[in-house]
C-alpha atoms as a PDB file:
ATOM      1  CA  UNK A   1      75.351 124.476  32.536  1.00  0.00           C
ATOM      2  CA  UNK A   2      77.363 121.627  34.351  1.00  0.00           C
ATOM      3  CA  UNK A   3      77.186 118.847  30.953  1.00  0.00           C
ATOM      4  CA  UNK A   4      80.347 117.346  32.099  1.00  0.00           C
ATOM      5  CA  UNK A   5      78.679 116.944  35.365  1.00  0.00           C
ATOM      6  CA  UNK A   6      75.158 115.490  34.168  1.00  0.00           C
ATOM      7  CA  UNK A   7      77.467 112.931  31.707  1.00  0.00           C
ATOM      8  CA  UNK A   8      79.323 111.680  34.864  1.00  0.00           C
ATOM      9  CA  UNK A   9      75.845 111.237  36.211  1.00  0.00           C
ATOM     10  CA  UNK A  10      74.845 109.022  33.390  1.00  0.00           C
ATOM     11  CA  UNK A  11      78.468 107.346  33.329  1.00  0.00           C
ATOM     12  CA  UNK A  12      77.484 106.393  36.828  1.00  0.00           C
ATOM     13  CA  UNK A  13      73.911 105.497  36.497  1.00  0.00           C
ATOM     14  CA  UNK A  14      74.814 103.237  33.487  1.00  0.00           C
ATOM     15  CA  UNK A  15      77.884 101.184  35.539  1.00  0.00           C
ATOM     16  CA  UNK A  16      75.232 100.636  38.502  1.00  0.00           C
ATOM     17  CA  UNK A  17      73.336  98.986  36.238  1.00  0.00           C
ATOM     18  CA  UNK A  18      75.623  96.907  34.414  1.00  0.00           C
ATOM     19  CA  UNK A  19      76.556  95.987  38.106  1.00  0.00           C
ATOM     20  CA  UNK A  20      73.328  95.309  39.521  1.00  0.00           C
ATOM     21  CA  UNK A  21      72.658  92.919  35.774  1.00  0.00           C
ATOM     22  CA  UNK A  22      76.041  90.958  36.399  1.00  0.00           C
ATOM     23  CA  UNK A  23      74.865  90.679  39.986  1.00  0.00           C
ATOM     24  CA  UNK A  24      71.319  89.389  39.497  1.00  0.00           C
ATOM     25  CA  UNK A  25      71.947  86.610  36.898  1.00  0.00           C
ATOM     26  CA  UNK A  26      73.952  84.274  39.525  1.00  0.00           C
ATOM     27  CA  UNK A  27      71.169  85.347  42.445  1.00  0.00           C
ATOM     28  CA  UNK A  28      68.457  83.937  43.739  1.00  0.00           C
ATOM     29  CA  UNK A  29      64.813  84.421  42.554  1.00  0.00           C
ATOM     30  CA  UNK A  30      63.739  86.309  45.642  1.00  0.00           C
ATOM     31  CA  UNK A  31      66.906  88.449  45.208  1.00  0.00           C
ATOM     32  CA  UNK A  32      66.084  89.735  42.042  1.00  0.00           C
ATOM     33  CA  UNK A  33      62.395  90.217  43.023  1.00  0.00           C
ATOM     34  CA  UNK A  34      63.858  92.613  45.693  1.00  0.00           C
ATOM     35  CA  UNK A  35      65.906  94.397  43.082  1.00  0.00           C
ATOM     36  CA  UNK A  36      63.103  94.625  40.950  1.00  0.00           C
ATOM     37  CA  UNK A  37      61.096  96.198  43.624  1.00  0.00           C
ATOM     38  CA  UNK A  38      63.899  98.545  44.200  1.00  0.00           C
ATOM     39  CA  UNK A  39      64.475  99.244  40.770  1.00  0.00           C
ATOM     40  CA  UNK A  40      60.498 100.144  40.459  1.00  0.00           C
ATOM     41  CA  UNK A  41      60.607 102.920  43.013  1.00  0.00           C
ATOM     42  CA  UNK A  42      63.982 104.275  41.783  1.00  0.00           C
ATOM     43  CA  UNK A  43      61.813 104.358  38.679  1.00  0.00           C
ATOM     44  CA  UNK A  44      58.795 105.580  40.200  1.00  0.00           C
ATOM     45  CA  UNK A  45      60.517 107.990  41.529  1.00  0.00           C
ATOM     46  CA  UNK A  46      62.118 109.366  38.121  1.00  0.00           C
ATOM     47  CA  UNK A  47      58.916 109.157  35.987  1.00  0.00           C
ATOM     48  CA  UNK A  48      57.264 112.281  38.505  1.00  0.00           C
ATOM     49  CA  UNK A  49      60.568 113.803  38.439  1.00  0.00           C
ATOM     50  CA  UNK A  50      60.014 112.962  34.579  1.00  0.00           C
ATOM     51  CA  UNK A  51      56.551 114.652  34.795  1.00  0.00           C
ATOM     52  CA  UNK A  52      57.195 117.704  36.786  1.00  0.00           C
ATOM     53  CA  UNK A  53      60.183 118.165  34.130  1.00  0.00           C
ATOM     54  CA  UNK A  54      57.305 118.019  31.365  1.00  0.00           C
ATOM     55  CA  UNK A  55      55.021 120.272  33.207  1.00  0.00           C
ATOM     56  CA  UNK A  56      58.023 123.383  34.000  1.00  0.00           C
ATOM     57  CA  UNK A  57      59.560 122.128  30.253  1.00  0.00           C
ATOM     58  CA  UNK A  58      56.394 123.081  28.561  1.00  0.00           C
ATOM     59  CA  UNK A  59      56.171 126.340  30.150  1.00  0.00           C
ATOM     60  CA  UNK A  60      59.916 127.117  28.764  1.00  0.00           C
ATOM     61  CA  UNK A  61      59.718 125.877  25.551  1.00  0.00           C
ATOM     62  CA  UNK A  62      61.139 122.750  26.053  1.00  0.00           C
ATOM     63  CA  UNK A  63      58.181 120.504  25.732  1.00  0.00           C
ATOM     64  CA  UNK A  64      59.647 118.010  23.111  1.00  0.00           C
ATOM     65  CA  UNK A  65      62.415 116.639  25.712  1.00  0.00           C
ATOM     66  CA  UNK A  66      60.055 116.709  28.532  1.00  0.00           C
ATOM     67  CA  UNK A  67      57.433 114.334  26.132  1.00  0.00           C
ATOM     68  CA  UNK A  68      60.264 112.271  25.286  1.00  0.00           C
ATOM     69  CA  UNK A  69      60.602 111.847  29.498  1.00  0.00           C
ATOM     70  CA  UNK A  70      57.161 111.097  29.746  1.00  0.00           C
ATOM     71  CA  UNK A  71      56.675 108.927  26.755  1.00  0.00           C
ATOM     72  CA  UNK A  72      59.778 107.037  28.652  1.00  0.00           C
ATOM     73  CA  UNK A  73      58.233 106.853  31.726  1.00  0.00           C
ATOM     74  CA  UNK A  74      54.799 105.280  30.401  1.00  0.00           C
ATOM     75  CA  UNK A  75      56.646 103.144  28.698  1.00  0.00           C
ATOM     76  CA  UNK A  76      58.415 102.042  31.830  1.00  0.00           C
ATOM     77  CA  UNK A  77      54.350 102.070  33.080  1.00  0.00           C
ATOM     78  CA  UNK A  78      53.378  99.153  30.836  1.00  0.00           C
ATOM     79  CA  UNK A  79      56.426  97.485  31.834  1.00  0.00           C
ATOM     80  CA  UNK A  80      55.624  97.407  35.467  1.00  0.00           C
ATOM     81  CA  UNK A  81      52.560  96.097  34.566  1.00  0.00           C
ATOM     82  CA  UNK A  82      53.492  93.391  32.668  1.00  0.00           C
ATOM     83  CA  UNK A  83      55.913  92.289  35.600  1.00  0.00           C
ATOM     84  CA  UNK A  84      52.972  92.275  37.733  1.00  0.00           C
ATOM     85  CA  UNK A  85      51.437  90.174  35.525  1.00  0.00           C
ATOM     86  CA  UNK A  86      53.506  87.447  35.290  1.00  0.00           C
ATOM     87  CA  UNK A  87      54.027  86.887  39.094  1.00  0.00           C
ATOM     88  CA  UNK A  88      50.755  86.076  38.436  1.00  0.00           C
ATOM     89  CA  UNK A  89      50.949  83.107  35.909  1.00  0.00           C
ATOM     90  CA  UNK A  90      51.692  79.635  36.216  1.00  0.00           C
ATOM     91  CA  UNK A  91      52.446  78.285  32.880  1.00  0.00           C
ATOM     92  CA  UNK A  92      55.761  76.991  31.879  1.00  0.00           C
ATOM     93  CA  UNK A  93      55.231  77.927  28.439  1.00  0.00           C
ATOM     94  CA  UNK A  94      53.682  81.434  29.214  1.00  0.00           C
ATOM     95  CA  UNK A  95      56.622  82.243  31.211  1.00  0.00           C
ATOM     96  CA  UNK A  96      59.290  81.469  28.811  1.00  0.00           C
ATOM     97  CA  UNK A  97      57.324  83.395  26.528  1.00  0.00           C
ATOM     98  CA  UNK A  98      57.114  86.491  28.780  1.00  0.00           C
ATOM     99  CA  UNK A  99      61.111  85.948  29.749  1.00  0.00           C
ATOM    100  CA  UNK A 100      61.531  86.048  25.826  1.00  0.00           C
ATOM    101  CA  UNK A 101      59.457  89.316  25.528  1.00  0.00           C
ATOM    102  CA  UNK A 102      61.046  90.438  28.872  1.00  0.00           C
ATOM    103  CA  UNK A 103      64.558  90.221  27.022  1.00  0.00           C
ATOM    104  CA  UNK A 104      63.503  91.986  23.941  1.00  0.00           C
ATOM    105  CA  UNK A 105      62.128  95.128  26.142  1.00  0.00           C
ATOM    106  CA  UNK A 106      65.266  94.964  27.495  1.00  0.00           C
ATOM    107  CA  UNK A 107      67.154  94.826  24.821  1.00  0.00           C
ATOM    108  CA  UNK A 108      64.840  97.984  23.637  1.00  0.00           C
ATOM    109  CA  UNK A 109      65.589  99.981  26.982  1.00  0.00           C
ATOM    110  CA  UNK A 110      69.060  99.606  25.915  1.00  0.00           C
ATOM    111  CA  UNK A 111      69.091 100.935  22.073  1.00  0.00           C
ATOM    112  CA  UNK A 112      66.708 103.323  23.303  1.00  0.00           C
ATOM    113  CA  UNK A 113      69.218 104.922  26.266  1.00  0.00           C
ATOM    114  CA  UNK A 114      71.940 104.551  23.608  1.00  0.00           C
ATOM    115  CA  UNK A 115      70.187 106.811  20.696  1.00  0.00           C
ATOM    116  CA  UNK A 116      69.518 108.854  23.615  1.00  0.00           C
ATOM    117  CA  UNK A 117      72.983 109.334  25.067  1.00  0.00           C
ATOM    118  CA  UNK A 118      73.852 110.001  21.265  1.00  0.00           C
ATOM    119  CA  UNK A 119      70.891 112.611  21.022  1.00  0.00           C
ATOM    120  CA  UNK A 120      72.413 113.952  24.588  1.00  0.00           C
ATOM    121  CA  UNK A 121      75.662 114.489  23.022  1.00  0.00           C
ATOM    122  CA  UNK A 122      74.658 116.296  20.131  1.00  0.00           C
ATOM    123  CA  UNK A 123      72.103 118.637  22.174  1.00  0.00           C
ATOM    124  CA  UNK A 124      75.383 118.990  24.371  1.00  0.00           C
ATOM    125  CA  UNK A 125      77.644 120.129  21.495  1.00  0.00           C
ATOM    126  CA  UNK A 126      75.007 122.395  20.220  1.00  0.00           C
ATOM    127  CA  UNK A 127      74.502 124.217  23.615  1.00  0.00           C
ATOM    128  CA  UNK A 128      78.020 124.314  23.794  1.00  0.00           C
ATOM    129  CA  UNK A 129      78.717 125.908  20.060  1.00  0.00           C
ATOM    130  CA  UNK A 130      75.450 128.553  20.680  1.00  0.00           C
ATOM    131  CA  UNK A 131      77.238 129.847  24.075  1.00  0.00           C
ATOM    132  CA  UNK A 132      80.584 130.731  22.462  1.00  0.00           C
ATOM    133  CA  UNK A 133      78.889 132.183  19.458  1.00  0.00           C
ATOM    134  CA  UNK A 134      76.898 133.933  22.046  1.00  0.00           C
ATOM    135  CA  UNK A 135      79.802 135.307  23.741  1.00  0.00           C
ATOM    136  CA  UNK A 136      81.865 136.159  20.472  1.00  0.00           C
ATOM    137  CA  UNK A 137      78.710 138.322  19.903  1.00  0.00           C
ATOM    138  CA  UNK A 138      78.737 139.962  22.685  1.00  0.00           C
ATOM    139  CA  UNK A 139      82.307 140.934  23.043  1.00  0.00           C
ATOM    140  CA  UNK A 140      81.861 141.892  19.324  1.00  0.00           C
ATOM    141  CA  UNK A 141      79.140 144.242  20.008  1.00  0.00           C
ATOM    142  CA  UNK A 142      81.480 145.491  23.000  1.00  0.00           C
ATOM    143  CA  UNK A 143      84.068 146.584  21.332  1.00  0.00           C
END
């Protein structure tokens, strides 16, 4: 397996973010709407990959990551749909309110991809260790 690889990936994935956040916060409201749109098919997008991962994961034993990708990706469901619902509201009040909640899920996205780069790392190092055990096996049982 290519680990180094699918960390760069996430290395990569995480500075685009951090760059498209510093970016947004001195842009325009319309701007941000646009990146929001984008961001919702680039999430879109992963939740089926998300879901087709759960459906071939379960099939090879590897159901509990896959749920963990599709409890992710109805999470990031509920959060479309409370986007949606404040373009639809008026209220001062309600909006900074939303904003506020808007800021904690955010803040929850982030602990969340954190505990799971940790969990990543571990399930990395414990691939890693099984293979070379693996192999020490195998060239014991050659000899």
């Amino acid at each position: 397996m290519d680990f180094s690889g699918q960390l760069d990936d996430l290395q990569q994935r995480a500075a685009k973010a951090k760059q498209a956040a510093q970016a947004a916060a001195s842009e325009s409201r319309d701007q941000v709407r646009q990146r929001i749109d984008q961001a919702k098919v680039d999430v879109n997008l992963a939740a089926k990959d998300a879901q087709q991962d759960a459906g071939a994961a379960a099939a090879n034993a590897r159901s509990k990551w896959a749920q963990l990708k599709a409890d992710a990706a109805a999470k990031m469901d509920d959060l479309q749909a409370r986007i949606d619902k404040r373009a639809d509201q008026i209220d001062a009040n309600i909006a900074t309110d939303q904003a506020d909640g808007a800021e904690a899920d955010a803040a929850d996205a982030i602990d969340f991809a954190a505990w799971t780069v940790d969990n990543a790392r571990l399930a990395v190092l414990d691939a890693i260790d099984a293979r070379v055990y693996a192999d020490e096996l195998a060239k014991t049982a050659g000899a």
